[in-house]
C-alpha atoms as a PDB file:
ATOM      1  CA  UNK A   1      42.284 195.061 181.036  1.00  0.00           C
ATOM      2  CA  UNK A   2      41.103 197.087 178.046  1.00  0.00           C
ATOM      3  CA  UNK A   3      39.332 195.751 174.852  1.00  0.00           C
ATOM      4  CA  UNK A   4      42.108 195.348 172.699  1.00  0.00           C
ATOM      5  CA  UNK A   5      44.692 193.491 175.554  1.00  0.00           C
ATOM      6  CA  UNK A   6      41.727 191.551 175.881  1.00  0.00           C
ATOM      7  CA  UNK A   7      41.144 190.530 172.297  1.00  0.00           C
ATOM      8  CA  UNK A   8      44.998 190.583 171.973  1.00  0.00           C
ATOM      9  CA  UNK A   9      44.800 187.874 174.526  1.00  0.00           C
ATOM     10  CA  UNK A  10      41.651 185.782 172.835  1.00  0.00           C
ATOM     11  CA  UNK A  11      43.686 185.501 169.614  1.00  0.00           C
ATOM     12  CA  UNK A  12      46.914 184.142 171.358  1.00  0.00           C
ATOM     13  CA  UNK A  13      44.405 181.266 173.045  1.00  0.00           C
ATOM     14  CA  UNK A  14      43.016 180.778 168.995  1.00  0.00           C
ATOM     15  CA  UNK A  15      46.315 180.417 167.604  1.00  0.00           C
ATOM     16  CA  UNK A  16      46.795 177.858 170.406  1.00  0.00           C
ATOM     17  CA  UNK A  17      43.704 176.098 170.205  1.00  0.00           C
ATOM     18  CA  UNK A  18      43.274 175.867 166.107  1.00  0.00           C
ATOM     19  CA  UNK A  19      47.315 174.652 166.242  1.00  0.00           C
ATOM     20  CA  UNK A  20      46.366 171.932 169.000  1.00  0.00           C
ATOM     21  CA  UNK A  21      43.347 170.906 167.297  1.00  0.00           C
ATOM     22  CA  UNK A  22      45.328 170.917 163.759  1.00  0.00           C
ATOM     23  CA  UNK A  23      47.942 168.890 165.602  1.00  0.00           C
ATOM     24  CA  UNK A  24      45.342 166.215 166.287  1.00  0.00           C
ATOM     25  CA  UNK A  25      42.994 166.206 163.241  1.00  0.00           C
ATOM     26  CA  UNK A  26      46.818 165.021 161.702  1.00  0.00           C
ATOM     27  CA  UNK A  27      46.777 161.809 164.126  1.00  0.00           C
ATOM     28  CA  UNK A  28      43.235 160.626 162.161  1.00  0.00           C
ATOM     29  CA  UNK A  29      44.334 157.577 160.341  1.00  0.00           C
ATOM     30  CA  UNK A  30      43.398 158.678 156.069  1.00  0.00           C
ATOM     31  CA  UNK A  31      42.179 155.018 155.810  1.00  0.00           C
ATOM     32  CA  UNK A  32      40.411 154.335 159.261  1.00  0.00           C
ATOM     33  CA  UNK A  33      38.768 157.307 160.047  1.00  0.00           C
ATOM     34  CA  UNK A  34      38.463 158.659 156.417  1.00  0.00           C
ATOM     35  CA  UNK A  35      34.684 160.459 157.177  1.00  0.00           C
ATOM     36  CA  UNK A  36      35.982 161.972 160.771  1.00  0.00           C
ATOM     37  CA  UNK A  37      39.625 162.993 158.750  1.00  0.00           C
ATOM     38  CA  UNK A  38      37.170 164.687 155.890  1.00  0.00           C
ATOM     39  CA  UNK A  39      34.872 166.276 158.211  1.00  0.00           C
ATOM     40  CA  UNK A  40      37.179 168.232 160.505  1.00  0.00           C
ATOM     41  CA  UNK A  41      38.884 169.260 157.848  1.00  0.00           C
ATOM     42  CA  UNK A  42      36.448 170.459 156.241  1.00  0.00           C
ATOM     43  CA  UNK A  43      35.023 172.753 159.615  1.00  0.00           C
ATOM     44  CA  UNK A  44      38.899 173.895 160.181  1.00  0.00           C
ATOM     45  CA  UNK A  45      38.733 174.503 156.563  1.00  0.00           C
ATOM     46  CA  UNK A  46      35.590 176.828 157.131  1.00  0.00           C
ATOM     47  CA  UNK A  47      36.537 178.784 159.937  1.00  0.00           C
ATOM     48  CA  UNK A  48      39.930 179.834 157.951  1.00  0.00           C
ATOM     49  CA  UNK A  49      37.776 180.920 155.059  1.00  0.00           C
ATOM     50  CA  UNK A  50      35.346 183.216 157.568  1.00  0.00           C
ATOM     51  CA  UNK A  51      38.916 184.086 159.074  1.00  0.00           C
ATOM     52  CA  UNK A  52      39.919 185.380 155.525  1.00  0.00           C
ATOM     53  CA  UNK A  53      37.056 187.224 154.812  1.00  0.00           C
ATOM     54  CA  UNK A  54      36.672 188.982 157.900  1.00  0.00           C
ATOM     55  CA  UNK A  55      40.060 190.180 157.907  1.00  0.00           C
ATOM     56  CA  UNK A  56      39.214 191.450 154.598  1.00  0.00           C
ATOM     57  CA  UNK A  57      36.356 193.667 155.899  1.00  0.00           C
ATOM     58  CA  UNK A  58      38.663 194.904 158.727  1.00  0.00           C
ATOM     59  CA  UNK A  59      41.242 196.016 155.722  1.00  0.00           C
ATOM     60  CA  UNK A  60      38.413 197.026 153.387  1.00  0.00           C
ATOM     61  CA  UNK A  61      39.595 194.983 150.526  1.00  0.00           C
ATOM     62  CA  UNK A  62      37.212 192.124 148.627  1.00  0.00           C
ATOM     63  CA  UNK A  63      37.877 188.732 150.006  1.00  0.00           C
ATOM     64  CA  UNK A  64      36.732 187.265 146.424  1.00  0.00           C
ATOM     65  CA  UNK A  65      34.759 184.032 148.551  1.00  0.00           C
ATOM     66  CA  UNK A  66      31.874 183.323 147.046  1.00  0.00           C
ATOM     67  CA  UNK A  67      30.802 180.934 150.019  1.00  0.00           C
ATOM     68  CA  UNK A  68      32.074 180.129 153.168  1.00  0.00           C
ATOM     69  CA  UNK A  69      33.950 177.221 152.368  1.00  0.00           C
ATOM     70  CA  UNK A  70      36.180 176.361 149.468  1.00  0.00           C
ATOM     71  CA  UNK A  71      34.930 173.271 146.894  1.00  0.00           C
ATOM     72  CA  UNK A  72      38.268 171.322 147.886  1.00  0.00           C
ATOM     73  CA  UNK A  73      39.770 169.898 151.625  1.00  0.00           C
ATOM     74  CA  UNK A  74      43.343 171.051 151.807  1.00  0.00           C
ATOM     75  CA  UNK A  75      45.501 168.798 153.508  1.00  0.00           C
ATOM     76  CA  UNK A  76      46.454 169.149 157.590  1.00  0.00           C
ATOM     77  CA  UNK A  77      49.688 170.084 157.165  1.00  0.00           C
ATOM     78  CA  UNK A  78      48.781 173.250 154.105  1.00  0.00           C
ATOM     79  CA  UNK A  79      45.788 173.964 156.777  1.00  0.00           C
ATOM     80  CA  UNK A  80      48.410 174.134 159.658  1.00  0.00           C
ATOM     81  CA  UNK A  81      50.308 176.501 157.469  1.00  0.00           C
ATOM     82  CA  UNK A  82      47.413 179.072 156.143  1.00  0.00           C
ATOM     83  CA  UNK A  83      46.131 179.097 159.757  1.00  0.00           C
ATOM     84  CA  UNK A  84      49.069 179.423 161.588  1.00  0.00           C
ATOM     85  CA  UNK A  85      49.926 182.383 159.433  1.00  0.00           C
ATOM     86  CA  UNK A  86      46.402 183.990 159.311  1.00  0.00           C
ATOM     87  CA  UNK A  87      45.924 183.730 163.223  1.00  0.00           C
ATOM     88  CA  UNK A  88      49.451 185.671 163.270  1.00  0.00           C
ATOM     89  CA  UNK A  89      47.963 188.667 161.113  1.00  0.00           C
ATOM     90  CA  UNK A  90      44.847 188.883 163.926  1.00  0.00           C
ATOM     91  CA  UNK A  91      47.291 188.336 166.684  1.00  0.00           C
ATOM     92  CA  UNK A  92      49.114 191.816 165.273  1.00  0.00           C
ATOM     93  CA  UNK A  93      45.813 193.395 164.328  1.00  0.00           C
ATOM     94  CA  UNK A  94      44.336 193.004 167.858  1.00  0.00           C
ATOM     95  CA  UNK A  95      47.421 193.995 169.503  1.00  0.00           C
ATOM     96  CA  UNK A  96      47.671 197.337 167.719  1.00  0.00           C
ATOM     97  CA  UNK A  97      44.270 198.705 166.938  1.00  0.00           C
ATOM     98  CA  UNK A  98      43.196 201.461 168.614  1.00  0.00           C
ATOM     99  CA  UNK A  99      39.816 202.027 170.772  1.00  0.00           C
ATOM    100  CA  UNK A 100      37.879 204.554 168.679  1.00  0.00           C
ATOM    101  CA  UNK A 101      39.237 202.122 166.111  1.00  0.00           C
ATOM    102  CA  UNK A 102      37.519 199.355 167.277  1.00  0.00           C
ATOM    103  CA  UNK A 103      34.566 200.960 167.613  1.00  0.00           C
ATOM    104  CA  UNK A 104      33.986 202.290 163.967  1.00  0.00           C
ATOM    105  CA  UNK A 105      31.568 199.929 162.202  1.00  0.00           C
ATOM    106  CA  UNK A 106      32.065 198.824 158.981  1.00  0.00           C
ATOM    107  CA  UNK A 107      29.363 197.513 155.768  1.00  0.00           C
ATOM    108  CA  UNK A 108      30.205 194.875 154.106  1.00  0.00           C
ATOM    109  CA  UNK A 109      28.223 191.780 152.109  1.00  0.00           C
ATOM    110  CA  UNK A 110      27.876 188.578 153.750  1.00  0.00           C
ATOM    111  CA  UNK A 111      28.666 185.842 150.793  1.00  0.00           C
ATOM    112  CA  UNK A 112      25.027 184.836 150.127  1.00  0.00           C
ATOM    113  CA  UNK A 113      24.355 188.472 149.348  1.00  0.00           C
ATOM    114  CA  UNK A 114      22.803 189.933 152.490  1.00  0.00           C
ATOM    115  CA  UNK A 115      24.281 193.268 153.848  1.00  0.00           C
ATOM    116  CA  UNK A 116      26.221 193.161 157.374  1.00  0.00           C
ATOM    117  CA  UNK A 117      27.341 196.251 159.882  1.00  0.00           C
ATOM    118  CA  UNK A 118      29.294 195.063 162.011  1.00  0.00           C
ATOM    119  CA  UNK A 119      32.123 196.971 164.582  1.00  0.00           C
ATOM    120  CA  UNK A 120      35.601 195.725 164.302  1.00  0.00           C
ATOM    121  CA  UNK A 121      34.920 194.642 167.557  1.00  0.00           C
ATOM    122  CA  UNK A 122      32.201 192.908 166.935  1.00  0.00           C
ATOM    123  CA  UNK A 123      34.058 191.180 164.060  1.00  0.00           C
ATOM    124  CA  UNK A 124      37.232 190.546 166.171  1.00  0.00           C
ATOM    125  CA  UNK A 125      35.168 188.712 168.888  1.00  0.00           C
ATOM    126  CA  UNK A 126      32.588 186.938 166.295  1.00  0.00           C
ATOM    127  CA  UNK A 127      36.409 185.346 165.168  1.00  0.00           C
ATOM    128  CA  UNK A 128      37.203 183.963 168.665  1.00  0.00           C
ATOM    129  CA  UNK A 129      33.693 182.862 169.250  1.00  0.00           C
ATOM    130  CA  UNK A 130      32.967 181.032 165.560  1.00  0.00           C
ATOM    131  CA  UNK A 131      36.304 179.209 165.408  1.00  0.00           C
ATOM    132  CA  UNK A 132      35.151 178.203 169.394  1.00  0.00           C
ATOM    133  CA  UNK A 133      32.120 176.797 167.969  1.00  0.00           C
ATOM    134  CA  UNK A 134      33.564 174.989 165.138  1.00  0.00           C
ATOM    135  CA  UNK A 135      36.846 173.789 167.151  1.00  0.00           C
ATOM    136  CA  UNK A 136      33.507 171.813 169.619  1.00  0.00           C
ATOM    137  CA  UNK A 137      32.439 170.212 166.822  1.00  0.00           C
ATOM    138  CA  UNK A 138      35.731 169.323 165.774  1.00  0.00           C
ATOM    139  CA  UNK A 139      36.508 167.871 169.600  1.00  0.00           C
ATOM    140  CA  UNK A 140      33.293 165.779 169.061  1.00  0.00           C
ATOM    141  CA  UNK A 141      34.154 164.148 165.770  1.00  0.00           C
ATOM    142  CA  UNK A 142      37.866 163.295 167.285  1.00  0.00           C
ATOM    143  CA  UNK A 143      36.179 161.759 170.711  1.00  0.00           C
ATOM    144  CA  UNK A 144      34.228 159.691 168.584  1.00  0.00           C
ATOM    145  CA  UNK A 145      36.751 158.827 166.241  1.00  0.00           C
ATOM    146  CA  UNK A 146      39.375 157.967 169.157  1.00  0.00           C
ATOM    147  CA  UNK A 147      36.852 155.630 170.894  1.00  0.00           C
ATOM    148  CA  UNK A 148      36.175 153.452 167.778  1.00  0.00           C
ATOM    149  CA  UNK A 149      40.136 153.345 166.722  1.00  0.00           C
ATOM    150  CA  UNK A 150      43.153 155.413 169.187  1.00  0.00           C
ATOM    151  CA  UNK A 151      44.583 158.197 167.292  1.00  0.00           C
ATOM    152  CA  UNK A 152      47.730 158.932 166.913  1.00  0.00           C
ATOM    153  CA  UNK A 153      47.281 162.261 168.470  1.00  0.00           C
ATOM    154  CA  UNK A 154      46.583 163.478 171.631  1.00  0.00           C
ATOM    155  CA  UNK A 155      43.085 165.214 172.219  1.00  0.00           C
ATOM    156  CA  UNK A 156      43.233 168.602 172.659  1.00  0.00           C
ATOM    157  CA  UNK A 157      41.689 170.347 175.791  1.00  0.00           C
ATOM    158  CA  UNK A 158      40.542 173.763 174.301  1.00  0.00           C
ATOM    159  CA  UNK A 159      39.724 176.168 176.688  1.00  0.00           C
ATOM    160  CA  UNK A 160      41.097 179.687 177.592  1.00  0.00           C
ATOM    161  CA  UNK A 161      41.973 178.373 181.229  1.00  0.00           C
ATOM    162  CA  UNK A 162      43.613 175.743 180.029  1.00  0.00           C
ATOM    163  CA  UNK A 163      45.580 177.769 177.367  1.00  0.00           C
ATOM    164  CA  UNK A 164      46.462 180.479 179.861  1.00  0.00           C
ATOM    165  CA  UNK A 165      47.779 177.575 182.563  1.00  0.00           C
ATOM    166  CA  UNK A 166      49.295 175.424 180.006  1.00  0.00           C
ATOM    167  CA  UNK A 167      51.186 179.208 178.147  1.00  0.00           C
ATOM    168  CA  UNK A 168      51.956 180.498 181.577  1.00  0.00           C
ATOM    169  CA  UNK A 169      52.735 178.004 184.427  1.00  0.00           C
ATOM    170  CA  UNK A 170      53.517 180.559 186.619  1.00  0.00           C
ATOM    171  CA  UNK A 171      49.863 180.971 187.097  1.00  0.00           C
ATOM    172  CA  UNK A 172      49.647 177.678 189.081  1.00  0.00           C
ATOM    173  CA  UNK A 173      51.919 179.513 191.963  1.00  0.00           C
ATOM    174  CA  UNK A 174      49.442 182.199 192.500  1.00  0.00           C
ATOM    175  CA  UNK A 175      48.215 180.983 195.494  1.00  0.00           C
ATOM    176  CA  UNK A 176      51.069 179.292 197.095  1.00  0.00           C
ATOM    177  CA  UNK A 177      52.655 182.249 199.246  1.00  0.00           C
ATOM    178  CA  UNK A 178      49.182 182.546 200.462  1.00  0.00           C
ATOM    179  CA  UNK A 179      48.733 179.305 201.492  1.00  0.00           C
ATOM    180  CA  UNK A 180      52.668 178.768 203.206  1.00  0.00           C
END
């Protein structure tokens, strides 16, 4: 598998993951888990604003973020909607960059100033791995949340063997001739 199937991949299991944990941060009750509700927002939030602004460096155009969140919490459902669309556009990119384009490194300014070179490899897989990081935290918050007062959600299990099972159930038949 090459570096771009590969990537190609990573972004289908994102758009999976950030939808599934969207889909849950919905079931927080506004009222009865008001600080979890702000809080994951507010991380989701964040990684689409590094999303933005490193798709911006990939197409060499300003992002116009002056920090890496915005001063306001959108609501799940406009969240679902800017994510949904953005982690389409990386889905695409991935799928049809080239190698030696993947491997041409890029300047850009970080948005407290400080310079960054970075490959559009590098950038592609710092994506997958942030929103990874964040999507934890935002698994914590809901575990705690759901063991003070259910949710009306279901928690997500976010991993890429779960994603790859869950997206292609043929996967579970693998070994079945085998053992017949």
């Amino acid at each position: 598998m090459g570096a771009n199937q590969l990537l190609s991949r990573m972004f289908h299991y994102q758009a999976w993951a950030n939808e599934e944990m969207l889909a849950a941060i919905g079931g927080l009750d506004p009222e009865r888990h008001a600080e979890e509700r702000r809080l994951t927002l507010r991380l989701m939030n964040h990684c689409l604003v590094v999303n933005q602004i490193f798709a911006a460096h990939l197409q060499g155009i300003r992002h116009g973020y002056a920090a890496d969140n915005t001063p306001g919490t959108p609501e799940p459902a406009e969240l679902r909607r800017e994510m949904a669309a953005l982690d389409c556009w990386y889905r695409d990119y991935a799928a049809a960059i080239t190698p030696a384009a993947l491997a041409q490194s890029i300047p850009f300014a970080f948005t407290d100033g400080d310079d960054g070179y970075m490959t559009r490899e590098e950038m592609l897989a710092h994506i997958v791995t942030h929103g990874g990081y964040h999507r934890g935290e935002v698994g914590r918050l809901l575990t705690q949340a759901a063991a003070r007062q259910p949710l009306n959600a279901e928690l997500p299990w976010d991993t890429y063997a779960v994603h790859l099972h869950r997206t292609e159930p043929a996967r579970r038949l693998q070994g079945e001739a085998q053992s017949a």
